[in-house]
N, C-alpha and C. Protein backbone atom coordinates (compact mmCIF):
# COMPACT_ATOMS: atom_id res chain seq x y z
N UNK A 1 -26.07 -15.46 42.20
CA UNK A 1 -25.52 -14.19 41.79
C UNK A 1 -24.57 -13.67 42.87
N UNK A 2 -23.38 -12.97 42.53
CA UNK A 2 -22.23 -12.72 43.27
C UNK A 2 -22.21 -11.44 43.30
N UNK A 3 -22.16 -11.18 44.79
CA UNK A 3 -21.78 -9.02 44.76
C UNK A 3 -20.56 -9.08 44.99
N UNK A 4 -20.30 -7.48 43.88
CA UNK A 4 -18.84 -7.36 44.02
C UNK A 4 -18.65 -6.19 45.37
N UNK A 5 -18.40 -6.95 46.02
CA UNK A 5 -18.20 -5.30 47.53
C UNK A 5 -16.71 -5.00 47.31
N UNK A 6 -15.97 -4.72 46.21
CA UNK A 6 -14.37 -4.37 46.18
C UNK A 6 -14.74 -2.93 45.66
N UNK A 7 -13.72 -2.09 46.27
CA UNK A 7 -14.08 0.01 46.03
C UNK A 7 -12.88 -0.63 44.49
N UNK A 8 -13.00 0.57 43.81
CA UNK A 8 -12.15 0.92 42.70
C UNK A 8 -11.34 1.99 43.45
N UNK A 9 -10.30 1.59 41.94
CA UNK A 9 -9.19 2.54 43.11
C UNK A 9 -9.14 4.41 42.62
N UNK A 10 -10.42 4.46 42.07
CA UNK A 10 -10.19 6.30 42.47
C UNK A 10 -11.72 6.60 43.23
N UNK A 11 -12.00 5.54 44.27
CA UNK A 11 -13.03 5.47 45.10
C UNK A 11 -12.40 7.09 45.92
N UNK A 12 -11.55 6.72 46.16
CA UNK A 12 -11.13 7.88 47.33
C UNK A 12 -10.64 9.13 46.72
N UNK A 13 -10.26 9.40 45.80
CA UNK A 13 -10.40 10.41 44.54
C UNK A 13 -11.85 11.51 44.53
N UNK A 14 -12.89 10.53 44.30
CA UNK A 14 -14.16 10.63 44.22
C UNK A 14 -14.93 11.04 45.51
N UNK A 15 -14.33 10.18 46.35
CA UNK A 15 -14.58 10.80 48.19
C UNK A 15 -14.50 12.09 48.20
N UNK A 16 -12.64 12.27 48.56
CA UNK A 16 -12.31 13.64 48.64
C UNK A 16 -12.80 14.72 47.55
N UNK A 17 -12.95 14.95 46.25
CA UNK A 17 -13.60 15.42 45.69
C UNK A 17 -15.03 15.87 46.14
N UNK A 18 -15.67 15.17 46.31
CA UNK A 18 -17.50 14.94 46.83
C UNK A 18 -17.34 15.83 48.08
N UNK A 19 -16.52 15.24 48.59
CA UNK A 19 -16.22 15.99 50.58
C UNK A 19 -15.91 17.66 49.82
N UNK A 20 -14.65 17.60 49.27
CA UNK A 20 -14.87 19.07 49.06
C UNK A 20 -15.78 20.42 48.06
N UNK A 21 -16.28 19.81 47.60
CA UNK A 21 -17.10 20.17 46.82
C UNK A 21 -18.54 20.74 48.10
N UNK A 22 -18.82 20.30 48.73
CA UNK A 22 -20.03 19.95 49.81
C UNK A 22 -19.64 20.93 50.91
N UNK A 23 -18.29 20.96 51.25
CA UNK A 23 -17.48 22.09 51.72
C UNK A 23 -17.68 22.96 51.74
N UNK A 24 -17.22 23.58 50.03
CA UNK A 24 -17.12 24.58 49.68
C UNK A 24 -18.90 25.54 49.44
N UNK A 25 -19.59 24.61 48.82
CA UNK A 25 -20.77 24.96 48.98
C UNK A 25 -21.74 25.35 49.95
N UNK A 26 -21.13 24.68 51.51
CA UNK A 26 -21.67 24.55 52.76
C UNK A 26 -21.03 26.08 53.47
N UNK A 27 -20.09 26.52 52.55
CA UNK A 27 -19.48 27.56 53.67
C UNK A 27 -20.02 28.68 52.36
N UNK A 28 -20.65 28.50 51.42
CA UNK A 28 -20.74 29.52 50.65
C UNK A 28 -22.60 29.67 51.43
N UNK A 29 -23.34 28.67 51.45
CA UNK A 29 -24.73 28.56 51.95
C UNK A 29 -24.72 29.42 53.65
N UNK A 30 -24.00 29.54 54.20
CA UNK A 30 -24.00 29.83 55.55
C UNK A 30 -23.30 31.14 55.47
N UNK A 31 -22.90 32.02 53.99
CA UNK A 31 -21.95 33.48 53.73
C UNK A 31 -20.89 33.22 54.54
N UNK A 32 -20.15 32.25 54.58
CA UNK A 32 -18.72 32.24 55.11
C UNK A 32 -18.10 32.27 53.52
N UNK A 33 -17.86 32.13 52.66
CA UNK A 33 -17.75 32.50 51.34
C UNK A 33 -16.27 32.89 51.48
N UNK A 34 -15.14 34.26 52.49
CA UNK A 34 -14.32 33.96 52.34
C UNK A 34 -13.14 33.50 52.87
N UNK A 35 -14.08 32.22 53.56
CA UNK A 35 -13.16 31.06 53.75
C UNK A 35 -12.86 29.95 52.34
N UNK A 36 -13.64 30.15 51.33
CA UNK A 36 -13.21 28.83 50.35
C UNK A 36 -11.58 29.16 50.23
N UNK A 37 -11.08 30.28 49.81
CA UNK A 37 -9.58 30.36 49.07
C UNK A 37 -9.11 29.62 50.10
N UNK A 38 -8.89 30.19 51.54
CA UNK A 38 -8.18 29.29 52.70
C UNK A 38 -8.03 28.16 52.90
N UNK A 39 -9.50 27.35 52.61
CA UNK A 39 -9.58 26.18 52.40
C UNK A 39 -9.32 25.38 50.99
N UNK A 40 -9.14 26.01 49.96
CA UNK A 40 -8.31 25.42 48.53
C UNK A 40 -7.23 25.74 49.21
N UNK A 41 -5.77 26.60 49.54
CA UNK A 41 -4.95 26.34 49.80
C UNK A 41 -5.04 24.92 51.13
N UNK A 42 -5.23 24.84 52.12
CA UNK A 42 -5.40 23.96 53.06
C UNK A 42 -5.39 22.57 52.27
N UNK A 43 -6.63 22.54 51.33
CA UNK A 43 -6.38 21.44 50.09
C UNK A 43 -5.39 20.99 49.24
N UNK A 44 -4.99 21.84 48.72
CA UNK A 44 -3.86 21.82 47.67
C UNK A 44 -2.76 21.50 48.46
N UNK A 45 -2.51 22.17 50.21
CA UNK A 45 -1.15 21.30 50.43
C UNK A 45 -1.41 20.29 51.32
N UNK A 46 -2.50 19.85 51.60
CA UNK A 46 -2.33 18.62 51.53
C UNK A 46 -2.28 17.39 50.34
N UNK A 47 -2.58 17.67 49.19
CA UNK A 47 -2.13 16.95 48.49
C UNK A 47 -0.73 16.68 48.27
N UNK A 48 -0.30 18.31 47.74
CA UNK A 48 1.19 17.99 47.89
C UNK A 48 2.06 17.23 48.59
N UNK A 49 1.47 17.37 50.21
CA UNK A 49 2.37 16.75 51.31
C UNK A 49 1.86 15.33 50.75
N UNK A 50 0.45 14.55 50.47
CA UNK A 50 0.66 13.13 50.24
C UNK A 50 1.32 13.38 49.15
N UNK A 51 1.23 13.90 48.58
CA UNK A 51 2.41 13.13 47.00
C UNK A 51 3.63 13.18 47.47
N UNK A 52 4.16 14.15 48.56
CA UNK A 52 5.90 13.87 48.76
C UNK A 52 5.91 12.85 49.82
N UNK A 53 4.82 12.28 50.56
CA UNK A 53 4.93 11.16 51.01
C UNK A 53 4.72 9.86 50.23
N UNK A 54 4.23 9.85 49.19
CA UNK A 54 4.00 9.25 48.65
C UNK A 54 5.35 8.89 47.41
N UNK A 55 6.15 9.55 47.26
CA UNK A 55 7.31 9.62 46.15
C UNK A 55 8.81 9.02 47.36
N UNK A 56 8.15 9.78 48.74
CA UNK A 56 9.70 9.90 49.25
C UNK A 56 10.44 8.21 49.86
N UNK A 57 9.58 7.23 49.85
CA UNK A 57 10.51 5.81 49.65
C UNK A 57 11.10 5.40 48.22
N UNK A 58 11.47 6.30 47.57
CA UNK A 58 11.66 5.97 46.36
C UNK A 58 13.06 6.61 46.10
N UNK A 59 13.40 7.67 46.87
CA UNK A 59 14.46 8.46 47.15
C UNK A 59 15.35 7.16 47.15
N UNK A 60 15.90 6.71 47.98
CA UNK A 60 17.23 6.13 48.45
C UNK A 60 17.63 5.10 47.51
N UNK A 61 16.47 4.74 46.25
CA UNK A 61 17.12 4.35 45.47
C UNK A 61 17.63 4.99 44.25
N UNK A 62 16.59 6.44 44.21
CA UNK A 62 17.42 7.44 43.03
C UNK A 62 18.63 7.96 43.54
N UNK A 63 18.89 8.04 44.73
CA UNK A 63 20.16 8.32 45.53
C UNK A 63 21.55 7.13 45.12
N UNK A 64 21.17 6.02 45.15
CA UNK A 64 22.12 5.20 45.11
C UNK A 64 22.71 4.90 43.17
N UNK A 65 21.64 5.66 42.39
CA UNK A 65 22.30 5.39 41.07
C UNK A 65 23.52 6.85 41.16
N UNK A 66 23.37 7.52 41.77
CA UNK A 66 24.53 8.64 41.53
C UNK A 66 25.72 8.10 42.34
């Protein structure tokens, strides 16, 4: 019998999710409560920033059809 040790690829989806979730609950358990908004923004741009890292090698070839 063969183990599969390969992650799927919204392993890290599921990470970060789990991580923040545990977060948010951990700062609500200890009445830090209003730190969550701070930390959803803090979240949210870091996603953004990976997605424009994530889009921006793709530039110089939408650049070159104009």
């Amino acid at each position: 019998m063969t183990i599969d040790n390969r992650r799927h690829w919204y392993t890290g989806i599921a990470l970060l999710a789990k991580t923040a979730a545990r977060t948010f609950s951990t700062l609500r358990s200890h009445r830090l409560g209003r730190f969550v908004p701070f930390l959803g923004v803090l979240l949210f741009g870091a996603i953004v920033l990976w997605f424009i890292n994530t889009i921006a090698p793709l530039a110089p070839f939408v650049y070159s059809l104009f």
